[in-house]
N, C-alpha and C. Protein backbone atom coordinates (compact mmCIF):
# COMPACT_ATOMS: atom_id res chain seq x y z
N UNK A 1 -80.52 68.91 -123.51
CA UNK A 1 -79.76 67.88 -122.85
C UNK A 1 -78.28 68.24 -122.84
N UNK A 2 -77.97 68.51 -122.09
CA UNK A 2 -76.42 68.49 -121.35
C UNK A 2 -75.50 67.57 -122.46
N UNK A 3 -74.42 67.18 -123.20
CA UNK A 3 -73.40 66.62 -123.74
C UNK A 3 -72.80 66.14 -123.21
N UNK A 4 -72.13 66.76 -121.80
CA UNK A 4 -70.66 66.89 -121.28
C UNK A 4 -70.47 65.65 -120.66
N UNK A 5 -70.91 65.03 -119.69
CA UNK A 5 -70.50 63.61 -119.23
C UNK A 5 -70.71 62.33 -120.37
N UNK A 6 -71.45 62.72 -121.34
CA UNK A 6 -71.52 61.29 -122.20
C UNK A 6 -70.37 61.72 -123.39
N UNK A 7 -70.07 62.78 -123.58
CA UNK A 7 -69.36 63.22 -124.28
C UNK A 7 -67.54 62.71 -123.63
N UNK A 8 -67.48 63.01 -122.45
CA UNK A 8 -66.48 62.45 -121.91
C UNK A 8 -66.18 60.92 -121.61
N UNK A 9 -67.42 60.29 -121.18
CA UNK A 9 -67.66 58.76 -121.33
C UNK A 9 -67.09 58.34 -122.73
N UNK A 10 -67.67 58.81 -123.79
CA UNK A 10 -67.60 57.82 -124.87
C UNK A 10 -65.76 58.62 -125.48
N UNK A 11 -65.59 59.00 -125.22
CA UNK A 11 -64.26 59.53 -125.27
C UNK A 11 -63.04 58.63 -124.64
N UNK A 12 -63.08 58.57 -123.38
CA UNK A 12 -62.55 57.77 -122.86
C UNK A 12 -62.40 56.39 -122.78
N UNK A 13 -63.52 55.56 -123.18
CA UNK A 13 -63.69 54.32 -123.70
C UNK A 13 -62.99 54.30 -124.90
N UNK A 14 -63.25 55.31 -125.80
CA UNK A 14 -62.56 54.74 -127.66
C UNK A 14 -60.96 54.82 -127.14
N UNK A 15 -60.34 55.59 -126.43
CA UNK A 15 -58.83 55.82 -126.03
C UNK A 15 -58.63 54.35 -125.69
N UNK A 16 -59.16 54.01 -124.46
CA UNK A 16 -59.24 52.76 -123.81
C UNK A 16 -59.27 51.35 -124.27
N UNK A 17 -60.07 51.26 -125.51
CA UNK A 17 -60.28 50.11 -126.39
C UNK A 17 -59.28 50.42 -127.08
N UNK A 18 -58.63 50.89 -127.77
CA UNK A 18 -57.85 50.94 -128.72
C UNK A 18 -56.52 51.07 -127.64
N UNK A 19 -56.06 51.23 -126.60
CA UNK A 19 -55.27 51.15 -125.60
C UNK A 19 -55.10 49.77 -125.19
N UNK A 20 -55.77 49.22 -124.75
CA UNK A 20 -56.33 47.29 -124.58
C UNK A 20 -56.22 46.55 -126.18
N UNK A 21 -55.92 46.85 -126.90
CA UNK A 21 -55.72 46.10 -128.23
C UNK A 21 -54.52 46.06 -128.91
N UNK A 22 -53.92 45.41 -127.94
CA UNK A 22 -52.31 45.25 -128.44
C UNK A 22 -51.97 44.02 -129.37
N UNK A 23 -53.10 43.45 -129.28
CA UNK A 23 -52.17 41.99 -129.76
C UNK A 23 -53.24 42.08 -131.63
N UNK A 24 -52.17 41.55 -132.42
CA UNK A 24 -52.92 41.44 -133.96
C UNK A 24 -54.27 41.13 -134.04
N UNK A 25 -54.71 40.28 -133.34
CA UNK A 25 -56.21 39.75 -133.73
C UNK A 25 -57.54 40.84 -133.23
N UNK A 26 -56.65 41.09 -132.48
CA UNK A 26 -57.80 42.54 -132.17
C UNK A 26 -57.89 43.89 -133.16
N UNK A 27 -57.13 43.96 -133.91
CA UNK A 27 -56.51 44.79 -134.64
C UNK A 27 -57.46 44.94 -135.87
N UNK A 28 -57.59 45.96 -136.73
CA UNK A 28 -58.03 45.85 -137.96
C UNK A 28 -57.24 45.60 -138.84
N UNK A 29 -57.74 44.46 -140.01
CA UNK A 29 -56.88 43.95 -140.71
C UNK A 29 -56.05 44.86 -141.82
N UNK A 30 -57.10 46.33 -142.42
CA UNK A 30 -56.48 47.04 -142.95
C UNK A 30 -55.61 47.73 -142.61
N UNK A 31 -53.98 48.56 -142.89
CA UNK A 31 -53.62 49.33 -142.29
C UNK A 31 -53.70 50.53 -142.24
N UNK A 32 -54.74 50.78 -143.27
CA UNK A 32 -55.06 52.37 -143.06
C UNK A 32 -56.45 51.95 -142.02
N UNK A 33 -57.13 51.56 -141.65
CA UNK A 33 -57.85 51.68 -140.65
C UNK A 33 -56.94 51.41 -139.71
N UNK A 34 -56.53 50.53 -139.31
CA UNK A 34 -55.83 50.52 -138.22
C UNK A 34 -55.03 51.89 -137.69
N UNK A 35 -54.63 52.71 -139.04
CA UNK A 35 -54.18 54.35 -138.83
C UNK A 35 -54.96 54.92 -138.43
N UNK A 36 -56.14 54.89 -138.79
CA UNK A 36 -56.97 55.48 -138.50
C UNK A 36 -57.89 55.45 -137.17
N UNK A 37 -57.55 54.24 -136.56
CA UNK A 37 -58.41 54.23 -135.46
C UNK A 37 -57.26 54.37 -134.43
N UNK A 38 -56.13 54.33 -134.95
CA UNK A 38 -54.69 55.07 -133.80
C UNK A 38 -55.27 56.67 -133.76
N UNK A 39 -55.42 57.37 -134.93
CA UNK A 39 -55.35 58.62 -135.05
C UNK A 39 -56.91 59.35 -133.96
N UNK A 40 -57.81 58.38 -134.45
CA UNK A 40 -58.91 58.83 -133.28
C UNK A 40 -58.54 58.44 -132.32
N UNK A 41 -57.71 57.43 -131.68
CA UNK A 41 -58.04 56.86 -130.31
C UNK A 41 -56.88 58.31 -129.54
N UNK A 42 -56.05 58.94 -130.31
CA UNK A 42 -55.21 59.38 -129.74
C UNK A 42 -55.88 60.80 -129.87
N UNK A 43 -56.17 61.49 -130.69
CA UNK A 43 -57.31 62.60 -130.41
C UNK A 43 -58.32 62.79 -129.58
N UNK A 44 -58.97 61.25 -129.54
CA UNK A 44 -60.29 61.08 -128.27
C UNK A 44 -59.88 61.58 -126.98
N UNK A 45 -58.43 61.07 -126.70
CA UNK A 45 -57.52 60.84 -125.29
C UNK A 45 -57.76 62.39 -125.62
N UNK A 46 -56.82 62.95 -126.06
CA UNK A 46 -56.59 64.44 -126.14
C UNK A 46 -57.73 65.23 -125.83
N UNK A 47 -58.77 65.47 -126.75
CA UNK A 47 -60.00 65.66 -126.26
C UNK A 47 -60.70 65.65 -125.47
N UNK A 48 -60.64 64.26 -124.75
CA UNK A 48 -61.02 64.08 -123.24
C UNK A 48 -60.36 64.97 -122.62
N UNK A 49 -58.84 65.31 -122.26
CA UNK A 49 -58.44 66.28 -121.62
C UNK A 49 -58.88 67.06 -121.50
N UNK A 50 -58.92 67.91 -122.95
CA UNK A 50 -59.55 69.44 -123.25
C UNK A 50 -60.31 69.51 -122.36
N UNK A 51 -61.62 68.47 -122.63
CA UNK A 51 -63.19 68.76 -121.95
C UNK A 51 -62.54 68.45 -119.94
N UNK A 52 -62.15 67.69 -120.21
CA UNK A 52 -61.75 67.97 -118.48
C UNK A 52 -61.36 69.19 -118.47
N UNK A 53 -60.19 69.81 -118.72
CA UNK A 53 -59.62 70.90 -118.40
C UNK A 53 -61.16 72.40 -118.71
N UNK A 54 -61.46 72.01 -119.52
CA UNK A 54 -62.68 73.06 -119.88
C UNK A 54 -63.40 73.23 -118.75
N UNK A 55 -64.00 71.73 -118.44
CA UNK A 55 -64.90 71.76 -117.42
C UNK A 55 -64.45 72.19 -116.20
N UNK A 56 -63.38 72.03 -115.75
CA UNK A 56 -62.70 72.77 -114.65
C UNK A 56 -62.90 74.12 -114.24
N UNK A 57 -62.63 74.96 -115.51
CA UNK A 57 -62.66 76.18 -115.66
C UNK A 57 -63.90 76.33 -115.61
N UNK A 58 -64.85 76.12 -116.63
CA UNK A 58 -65.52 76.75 -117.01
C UNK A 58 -67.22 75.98 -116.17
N UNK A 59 -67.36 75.37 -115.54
CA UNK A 59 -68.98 74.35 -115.25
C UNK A 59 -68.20 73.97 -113.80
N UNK A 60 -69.35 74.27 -112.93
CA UNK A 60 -69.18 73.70 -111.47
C UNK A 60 -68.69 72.53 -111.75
N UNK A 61 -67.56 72.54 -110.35
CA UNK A 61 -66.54 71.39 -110.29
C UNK A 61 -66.91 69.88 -110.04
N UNK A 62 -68.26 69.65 -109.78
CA UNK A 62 -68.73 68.56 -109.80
C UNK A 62 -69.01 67.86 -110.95
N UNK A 63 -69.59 68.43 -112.06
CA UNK A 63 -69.60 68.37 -113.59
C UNK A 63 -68.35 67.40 -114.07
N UNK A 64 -67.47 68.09 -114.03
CA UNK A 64 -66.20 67.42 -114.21
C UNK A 64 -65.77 66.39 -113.40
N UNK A 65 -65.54 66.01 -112.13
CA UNK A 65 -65.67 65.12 -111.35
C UNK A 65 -66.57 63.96 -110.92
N UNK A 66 -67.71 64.22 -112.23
CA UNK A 66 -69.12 63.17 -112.51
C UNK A 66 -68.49 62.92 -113.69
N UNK A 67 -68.06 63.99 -114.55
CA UNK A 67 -67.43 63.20 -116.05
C UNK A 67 -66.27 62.21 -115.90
N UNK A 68 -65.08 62.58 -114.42
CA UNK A 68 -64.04 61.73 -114.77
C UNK A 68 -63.87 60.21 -114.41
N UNK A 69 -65.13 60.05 -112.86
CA UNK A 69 -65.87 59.19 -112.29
C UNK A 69 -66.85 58.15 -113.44
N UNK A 70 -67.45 58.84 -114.15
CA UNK A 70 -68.34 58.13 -115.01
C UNK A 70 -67.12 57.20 -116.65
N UNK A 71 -66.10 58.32 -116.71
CA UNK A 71 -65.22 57.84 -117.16
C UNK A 71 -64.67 56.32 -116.90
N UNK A 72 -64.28 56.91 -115.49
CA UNK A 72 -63.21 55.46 -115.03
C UNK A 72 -64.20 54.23 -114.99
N UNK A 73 -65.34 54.11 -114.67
CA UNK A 73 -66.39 53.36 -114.37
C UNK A 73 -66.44 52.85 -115.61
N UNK A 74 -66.82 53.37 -117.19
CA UNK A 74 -66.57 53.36 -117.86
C UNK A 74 -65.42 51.92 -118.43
N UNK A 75 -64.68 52.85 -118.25
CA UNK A 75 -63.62 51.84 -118.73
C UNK A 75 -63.32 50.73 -117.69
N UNK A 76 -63.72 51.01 -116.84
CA UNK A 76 -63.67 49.25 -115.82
C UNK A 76 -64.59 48.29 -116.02
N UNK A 77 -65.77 48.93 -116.61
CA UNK A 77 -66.55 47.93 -117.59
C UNK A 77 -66.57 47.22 -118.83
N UNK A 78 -66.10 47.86 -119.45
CA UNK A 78 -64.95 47.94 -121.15
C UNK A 78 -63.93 46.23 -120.17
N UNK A 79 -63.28 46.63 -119.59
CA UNK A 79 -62.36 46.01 -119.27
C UNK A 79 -62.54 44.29 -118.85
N UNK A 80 -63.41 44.53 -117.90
CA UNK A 80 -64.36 43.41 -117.49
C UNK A 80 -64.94 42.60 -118.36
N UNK A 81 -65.67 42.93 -119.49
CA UNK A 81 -66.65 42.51 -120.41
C UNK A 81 -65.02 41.66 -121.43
N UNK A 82 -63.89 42.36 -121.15
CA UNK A 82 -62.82 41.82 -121.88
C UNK A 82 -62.62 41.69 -123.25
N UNK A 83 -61.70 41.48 -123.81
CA UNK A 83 -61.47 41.88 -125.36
C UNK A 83 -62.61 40.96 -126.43
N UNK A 84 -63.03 41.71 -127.45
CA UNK A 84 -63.99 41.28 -128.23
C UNK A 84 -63.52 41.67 -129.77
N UNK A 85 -63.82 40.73 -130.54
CA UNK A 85 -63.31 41.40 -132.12
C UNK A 85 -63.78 42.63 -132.50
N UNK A 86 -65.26 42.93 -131.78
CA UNK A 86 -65.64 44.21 -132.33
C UNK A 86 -65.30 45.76 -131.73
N UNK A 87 -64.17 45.84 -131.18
CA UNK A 87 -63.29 46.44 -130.01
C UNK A 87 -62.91 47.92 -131.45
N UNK A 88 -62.83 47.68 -132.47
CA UNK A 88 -61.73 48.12 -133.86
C UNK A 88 -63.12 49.30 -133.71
N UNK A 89 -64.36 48.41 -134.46
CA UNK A 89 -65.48 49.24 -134.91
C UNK A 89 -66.13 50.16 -133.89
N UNK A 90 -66.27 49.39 -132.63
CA UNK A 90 -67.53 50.06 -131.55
C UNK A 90 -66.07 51.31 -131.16
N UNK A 91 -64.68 51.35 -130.88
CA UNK A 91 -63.97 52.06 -130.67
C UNK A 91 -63.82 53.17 -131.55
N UNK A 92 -64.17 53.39 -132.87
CA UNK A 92 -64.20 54.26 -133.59
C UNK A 92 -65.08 54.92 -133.26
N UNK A 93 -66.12 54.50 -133.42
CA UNK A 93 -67.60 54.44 -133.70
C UNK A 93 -67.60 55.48 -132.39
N UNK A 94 -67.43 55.26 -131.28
CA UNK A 94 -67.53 55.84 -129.86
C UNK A 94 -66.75 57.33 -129.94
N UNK A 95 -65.68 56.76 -130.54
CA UNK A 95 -64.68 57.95 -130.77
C UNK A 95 -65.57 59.55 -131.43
N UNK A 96 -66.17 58.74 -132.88
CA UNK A 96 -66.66 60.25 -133.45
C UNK A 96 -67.86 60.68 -132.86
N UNK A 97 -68.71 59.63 -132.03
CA UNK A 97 -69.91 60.62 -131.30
C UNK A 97 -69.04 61.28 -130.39
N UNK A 98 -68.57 60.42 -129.91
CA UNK A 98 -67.80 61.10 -128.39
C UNK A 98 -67.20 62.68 -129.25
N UNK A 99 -66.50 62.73 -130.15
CA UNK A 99 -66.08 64.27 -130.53
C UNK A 99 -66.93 64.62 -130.65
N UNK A 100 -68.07 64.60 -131.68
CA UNK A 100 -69.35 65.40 -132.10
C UNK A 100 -70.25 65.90 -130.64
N UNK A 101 -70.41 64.94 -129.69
CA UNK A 101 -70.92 66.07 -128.57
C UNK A 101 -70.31 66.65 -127.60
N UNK A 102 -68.84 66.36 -127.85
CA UNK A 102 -67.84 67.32 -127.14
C UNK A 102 -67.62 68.63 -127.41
N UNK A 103 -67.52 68.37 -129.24
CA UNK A 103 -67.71 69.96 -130.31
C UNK A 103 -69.27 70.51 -129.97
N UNK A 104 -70.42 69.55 -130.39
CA UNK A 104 -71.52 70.32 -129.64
C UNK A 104 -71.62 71.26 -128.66
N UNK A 105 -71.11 70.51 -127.44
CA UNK A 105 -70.76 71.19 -125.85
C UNK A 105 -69.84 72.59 -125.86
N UNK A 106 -68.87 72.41 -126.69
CA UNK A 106 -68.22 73.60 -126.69
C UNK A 106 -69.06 74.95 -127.73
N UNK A 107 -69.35 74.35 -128.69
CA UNK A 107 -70.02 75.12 -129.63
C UNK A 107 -71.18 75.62 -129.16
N UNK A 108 -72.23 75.02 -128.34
CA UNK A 108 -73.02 75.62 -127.81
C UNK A 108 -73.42 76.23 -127.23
């Protein structure tokens, strides 16, 4: 099974949720989580790049243009469904699969 578009999906959502959670109550109450889910949400973003830019290069250009499509779709659903307390957890949570089959994808 292929990685690369769910790998970019769930990437882009953890950036996104944690991007949409400006106000305290959305927030995690600890502040080292709350560091911590800055520090993934801002790696995820980064990451996502990478794998765009990878996929560019490296996997027919449609690949990438299904990942950035499935992306935005993505997060216009995130958006819609609108802020939820569990925005902190499912945003992490998204974050480290989303790396683990991004590293998969590349590693493989």
């Amino acid at each position: 099974m292929d990685t690369y578009v769910p790998a970019l999906m769930l990437l882009s959502g953890a950036s996104f949720l944690h991007s949409r959670s400006n106000v305290p109550e959305l927030r995690p109450a600890s502040q080292v989580a709350d560091t911590v889910w800055k520090l993934l949400a801002q790696f995820s973003f980064l990451f996502w790049l990478g794998l765009l830019v990878w996929g560019l290069v490296m996997r027919p250009w449609h690949e990438p243009a299904v990942g950035f499509a499935t992306s935005l779709f993505f997060n216009f659903v995130l958006a819609i469904r609108g802020p939820r307390p569990a925005w902190p957890g499912l945003s992490m949570v998204m974050a480290v699969v989303g790396i683990a089959l991004g590293a998969y994808r590349l590693l493989g």
